[in-house]
PDB file of N, CA and C in Angstrom:
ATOM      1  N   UNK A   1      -6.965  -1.938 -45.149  1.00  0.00           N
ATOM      2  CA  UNK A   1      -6.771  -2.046 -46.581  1.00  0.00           C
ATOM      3  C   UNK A   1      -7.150  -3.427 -47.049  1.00  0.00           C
ATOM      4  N   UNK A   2      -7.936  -3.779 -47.953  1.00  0.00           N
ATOM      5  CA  UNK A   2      -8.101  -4.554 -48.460  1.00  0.00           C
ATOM      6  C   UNK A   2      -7.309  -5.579 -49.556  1.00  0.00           C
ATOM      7  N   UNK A   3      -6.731  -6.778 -49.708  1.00  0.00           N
ATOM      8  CA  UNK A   3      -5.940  -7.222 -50.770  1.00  0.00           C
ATOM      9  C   UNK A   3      -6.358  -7.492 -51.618  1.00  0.00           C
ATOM     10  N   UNK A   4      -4.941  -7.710 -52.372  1.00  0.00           N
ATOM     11  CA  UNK A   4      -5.476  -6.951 -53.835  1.00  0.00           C
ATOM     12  C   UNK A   4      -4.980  -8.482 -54.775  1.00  0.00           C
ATOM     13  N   UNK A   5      -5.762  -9.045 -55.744  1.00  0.00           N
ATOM     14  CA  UNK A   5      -5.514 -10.270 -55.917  1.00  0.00           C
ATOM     15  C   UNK A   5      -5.327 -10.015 -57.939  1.00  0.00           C
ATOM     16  N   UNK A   6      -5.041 -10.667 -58.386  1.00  0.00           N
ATOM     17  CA  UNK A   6      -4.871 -10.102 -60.215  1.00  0.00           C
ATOM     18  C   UNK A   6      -6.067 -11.190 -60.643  1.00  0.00           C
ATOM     19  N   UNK A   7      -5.948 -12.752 -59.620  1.00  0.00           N
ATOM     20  CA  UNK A   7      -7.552 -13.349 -60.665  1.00  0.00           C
ATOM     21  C   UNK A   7      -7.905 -13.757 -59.253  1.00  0.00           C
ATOM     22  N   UNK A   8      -9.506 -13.499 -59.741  1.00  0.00           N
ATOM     23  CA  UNK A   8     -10.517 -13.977 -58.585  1.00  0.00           C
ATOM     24  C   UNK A   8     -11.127 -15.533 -59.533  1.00  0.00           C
ATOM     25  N   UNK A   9     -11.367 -16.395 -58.905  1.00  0.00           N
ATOM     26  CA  UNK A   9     -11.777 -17.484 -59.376  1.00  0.00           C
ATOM     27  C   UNK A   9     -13.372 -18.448 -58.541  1.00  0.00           C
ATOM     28  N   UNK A  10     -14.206 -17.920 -59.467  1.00  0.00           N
ATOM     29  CA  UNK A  10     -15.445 -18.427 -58.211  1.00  0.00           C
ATOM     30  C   UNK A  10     -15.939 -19.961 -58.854  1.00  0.00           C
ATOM     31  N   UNK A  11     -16.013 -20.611 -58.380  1.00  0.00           N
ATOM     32  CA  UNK A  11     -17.045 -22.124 -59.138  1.00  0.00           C
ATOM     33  C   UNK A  11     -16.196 -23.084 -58.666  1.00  0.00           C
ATOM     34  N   UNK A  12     -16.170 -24.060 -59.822  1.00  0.00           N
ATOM     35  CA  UNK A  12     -14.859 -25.460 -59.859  1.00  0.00           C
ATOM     36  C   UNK A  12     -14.900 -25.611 -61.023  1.00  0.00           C
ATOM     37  N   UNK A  13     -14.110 -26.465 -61.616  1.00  0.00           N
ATOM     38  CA  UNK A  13     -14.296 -26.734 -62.592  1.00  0.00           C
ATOM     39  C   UNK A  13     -12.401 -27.441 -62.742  1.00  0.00           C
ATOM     40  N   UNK A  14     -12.721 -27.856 -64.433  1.00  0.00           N
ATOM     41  CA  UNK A  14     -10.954 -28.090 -65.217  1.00  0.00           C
ATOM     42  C   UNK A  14     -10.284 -26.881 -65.392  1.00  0.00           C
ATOM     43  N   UNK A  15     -11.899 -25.747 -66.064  1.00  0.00           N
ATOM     44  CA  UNK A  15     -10.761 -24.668 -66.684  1.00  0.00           C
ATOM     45  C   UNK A  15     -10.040 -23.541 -65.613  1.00  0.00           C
ATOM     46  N   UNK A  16     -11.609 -23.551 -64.365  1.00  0.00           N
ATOM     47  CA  UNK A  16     -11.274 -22.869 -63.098  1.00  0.00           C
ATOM     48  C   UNK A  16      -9.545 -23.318 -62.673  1.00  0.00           C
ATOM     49  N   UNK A  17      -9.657 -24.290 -62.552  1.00  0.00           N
ATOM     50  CA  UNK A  17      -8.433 -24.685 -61.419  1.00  0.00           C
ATOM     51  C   UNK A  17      -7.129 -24.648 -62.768  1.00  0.00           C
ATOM     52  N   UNK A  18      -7.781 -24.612 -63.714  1.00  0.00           N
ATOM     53  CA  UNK A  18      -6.302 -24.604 -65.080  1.00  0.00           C
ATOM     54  C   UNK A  18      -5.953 -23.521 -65.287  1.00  0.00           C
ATOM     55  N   UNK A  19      -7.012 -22.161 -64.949  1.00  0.00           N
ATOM     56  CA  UNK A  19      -6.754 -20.698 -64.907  1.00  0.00           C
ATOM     57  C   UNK A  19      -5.829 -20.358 -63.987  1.00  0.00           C
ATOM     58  N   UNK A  20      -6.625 -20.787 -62.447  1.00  0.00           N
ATOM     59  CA  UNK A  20      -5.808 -20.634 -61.162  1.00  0.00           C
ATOM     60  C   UNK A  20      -3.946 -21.286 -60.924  1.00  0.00           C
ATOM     61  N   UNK A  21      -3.960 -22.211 -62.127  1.00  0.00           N
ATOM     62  CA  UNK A  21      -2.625 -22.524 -62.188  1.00  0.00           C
ATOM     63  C   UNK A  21      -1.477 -22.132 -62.955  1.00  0.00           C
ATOM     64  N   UNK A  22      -2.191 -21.688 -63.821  1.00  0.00           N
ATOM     65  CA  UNK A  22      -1.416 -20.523 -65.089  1.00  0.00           C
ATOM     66  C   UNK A  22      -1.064 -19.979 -64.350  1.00  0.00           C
ATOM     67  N   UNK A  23      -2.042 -19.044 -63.201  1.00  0.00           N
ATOM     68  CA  UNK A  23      -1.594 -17.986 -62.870  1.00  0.00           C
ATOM     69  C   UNK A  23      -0.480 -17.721 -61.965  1.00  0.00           C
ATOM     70  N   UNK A  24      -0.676 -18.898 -61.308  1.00  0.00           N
ATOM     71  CA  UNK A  24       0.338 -18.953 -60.240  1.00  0.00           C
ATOM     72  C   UNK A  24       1.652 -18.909 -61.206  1.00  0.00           C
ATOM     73  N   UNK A  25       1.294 -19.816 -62.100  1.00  0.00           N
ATOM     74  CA  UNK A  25       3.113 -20.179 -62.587  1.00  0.00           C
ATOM     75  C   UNK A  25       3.735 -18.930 -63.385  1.00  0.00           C
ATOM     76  N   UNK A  26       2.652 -18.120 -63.508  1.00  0.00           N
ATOM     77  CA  UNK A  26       2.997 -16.918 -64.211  1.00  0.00           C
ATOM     78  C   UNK A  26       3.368 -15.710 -62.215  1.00  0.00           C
ATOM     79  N   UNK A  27       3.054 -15.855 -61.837  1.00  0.00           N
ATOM     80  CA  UNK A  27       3.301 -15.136 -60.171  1.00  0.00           C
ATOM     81  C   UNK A  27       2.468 -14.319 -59.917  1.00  0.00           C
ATOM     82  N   UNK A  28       1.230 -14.687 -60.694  1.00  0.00           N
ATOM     83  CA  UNK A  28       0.084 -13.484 -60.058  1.00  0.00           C
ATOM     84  C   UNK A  28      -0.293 -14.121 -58.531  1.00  0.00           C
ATOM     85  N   UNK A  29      -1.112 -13.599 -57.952  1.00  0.00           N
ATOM     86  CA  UNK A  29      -1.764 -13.718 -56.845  1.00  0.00           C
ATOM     87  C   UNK A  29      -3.633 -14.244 -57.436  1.00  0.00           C
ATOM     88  N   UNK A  30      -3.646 -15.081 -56.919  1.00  0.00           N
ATOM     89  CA  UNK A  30      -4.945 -16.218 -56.773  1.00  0.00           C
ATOM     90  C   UNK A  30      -5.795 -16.243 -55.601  1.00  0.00           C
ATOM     91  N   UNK A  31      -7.067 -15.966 -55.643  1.00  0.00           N
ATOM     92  CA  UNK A  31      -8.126 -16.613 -54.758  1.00  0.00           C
ATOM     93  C   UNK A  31      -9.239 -16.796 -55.497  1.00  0.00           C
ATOM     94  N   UNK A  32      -9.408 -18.374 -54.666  1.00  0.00           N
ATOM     95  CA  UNK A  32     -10.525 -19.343 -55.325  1.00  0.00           C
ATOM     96  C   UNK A  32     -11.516 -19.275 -54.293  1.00  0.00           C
ATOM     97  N   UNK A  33     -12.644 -18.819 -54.710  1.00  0.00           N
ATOM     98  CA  UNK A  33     -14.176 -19.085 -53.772  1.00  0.00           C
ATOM     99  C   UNK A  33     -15.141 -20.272 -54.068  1.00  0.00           C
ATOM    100  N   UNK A  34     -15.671 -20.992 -53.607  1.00  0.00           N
ATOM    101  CA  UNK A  34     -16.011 -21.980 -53.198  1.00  0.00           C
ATOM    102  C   UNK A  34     -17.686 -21.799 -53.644  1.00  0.00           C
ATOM    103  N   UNK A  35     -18.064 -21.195 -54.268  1.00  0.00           N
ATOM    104  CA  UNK A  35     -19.343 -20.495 -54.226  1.00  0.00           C
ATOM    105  C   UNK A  35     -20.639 -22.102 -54.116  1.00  0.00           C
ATOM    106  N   UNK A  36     -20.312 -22.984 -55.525  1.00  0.00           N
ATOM    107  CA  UNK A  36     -21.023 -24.034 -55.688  1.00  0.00           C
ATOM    108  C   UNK A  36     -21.029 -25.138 -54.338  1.00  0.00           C
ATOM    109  N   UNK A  37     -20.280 -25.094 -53.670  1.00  0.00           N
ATOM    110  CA  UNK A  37     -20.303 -25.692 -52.304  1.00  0.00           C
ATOM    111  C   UNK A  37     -20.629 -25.378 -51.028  1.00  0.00           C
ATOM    112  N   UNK A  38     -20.755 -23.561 -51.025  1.00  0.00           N
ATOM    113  CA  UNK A  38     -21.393 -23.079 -50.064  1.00  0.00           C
ATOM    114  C   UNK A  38     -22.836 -23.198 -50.560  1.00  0.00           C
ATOM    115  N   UNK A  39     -23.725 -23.465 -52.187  1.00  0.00           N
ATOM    116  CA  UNK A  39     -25.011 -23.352 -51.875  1.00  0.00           C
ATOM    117  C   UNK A  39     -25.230 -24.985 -51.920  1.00  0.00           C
ATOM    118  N   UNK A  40     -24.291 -26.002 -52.161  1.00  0.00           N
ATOM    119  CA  UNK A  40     -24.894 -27.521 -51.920  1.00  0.00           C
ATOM    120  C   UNK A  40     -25.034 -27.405 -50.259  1.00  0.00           C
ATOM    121  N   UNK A  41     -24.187 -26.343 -49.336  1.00  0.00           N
ATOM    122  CA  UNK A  41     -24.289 -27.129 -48.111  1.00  0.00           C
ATOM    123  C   UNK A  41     -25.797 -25.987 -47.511  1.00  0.00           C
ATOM    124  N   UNK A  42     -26.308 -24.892 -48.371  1.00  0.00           N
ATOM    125  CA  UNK A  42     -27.261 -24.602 -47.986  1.00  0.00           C
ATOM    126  C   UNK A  42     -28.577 -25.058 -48.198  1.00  0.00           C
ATOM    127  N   UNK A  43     -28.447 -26.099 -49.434  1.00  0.00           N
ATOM    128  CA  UNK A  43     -29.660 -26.670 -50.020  1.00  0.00           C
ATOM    129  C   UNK A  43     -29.686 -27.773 -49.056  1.00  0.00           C
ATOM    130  N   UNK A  44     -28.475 -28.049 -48.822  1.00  0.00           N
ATOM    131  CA  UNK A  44     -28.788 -29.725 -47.879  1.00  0.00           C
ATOM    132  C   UNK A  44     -29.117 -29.123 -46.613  1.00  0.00           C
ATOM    133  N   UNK A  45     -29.269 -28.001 -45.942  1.00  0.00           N
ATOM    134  CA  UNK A  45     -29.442 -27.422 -44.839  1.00  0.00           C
ATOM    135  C   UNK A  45     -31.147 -27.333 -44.444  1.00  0.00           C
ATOM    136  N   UNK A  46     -31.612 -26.708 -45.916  1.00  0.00           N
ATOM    137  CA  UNK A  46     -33.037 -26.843 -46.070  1.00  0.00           C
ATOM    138  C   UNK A  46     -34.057 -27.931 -46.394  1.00  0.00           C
ATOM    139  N   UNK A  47     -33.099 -28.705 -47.319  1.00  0.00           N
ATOM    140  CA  UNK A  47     -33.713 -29.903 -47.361  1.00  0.00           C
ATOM    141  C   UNK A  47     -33.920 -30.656 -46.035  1.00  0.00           C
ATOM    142  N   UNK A  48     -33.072 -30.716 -45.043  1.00  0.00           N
ATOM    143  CA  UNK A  48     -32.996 -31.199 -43.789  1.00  0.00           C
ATOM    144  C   UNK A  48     -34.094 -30.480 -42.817  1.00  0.00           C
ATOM    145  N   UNK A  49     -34.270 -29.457 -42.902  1.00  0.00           N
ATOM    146  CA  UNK A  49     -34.889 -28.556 -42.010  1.00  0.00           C
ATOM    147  C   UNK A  49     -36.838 -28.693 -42.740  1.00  0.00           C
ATOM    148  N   UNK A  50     -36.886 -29.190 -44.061  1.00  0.00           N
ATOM    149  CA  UNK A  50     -38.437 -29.506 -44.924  1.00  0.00           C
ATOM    150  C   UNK A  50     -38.577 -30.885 -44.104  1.00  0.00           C
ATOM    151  N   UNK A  51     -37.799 -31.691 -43.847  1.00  0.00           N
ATOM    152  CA  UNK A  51     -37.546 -33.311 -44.082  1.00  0.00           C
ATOM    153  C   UNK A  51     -38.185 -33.421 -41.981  1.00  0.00           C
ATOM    154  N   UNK A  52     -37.389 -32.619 -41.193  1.00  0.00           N
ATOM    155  CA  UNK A  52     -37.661 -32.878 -40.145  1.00  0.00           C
ATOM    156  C   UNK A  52     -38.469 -32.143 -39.401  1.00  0.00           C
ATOM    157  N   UNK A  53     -39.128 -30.762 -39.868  1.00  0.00           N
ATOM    158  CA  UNK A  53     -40.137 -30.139 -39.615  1.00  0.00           C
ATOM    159  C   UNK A  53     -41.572 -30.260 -39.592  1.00  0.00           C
ATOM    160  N   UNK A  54     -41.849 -30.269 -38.638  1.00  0.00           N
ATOM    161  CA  UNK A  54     -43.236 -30.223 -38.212  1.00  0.00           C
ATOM    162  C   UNK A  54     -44.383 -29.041 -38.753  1.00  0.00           C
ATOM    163  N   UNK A  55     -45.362 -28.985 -39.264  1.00  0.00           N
ATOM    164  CA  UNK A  55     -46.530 -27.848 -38.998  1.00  0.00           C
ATOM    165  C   UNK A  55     -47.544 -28.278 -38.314  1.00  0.00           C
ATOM    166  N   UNK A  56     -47.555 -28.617 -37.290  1.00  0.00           N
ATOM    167  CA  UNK A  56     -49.079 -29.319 -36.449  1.00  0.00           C
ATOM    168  C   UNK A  56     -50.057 -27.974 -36.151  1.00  0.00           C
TER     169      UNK A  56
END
């Protein structure tokens, strides 16, 4: 079974984390995803992989 959450919260932000705190204080159930930080650590992944790659 899958859980069951009342707010999903994806990004960052003031209003993100001001939503996610309402909610709590109100007793919903909260999960925050990370979305903007999983693609900085994929851009820096590629940038790294352009930067030290070879085509000979």
């Amino acid at each position: 079974m899958g859980s069951r959450y009342d707010l999903a919260v994806i990004g960052s932000g003031g209003a993100a984390f001001a939503a996610a705190i309402r909610a709590t204080t109100l007793g919903k159930s909260v999960v925050m995803g990370a979305l903007t930080l999983y693609l900085d650590f994929v851009n820096m992944f590629t940038f790294l992989l352009n930067l030290m790659g070879s085509r000979d």
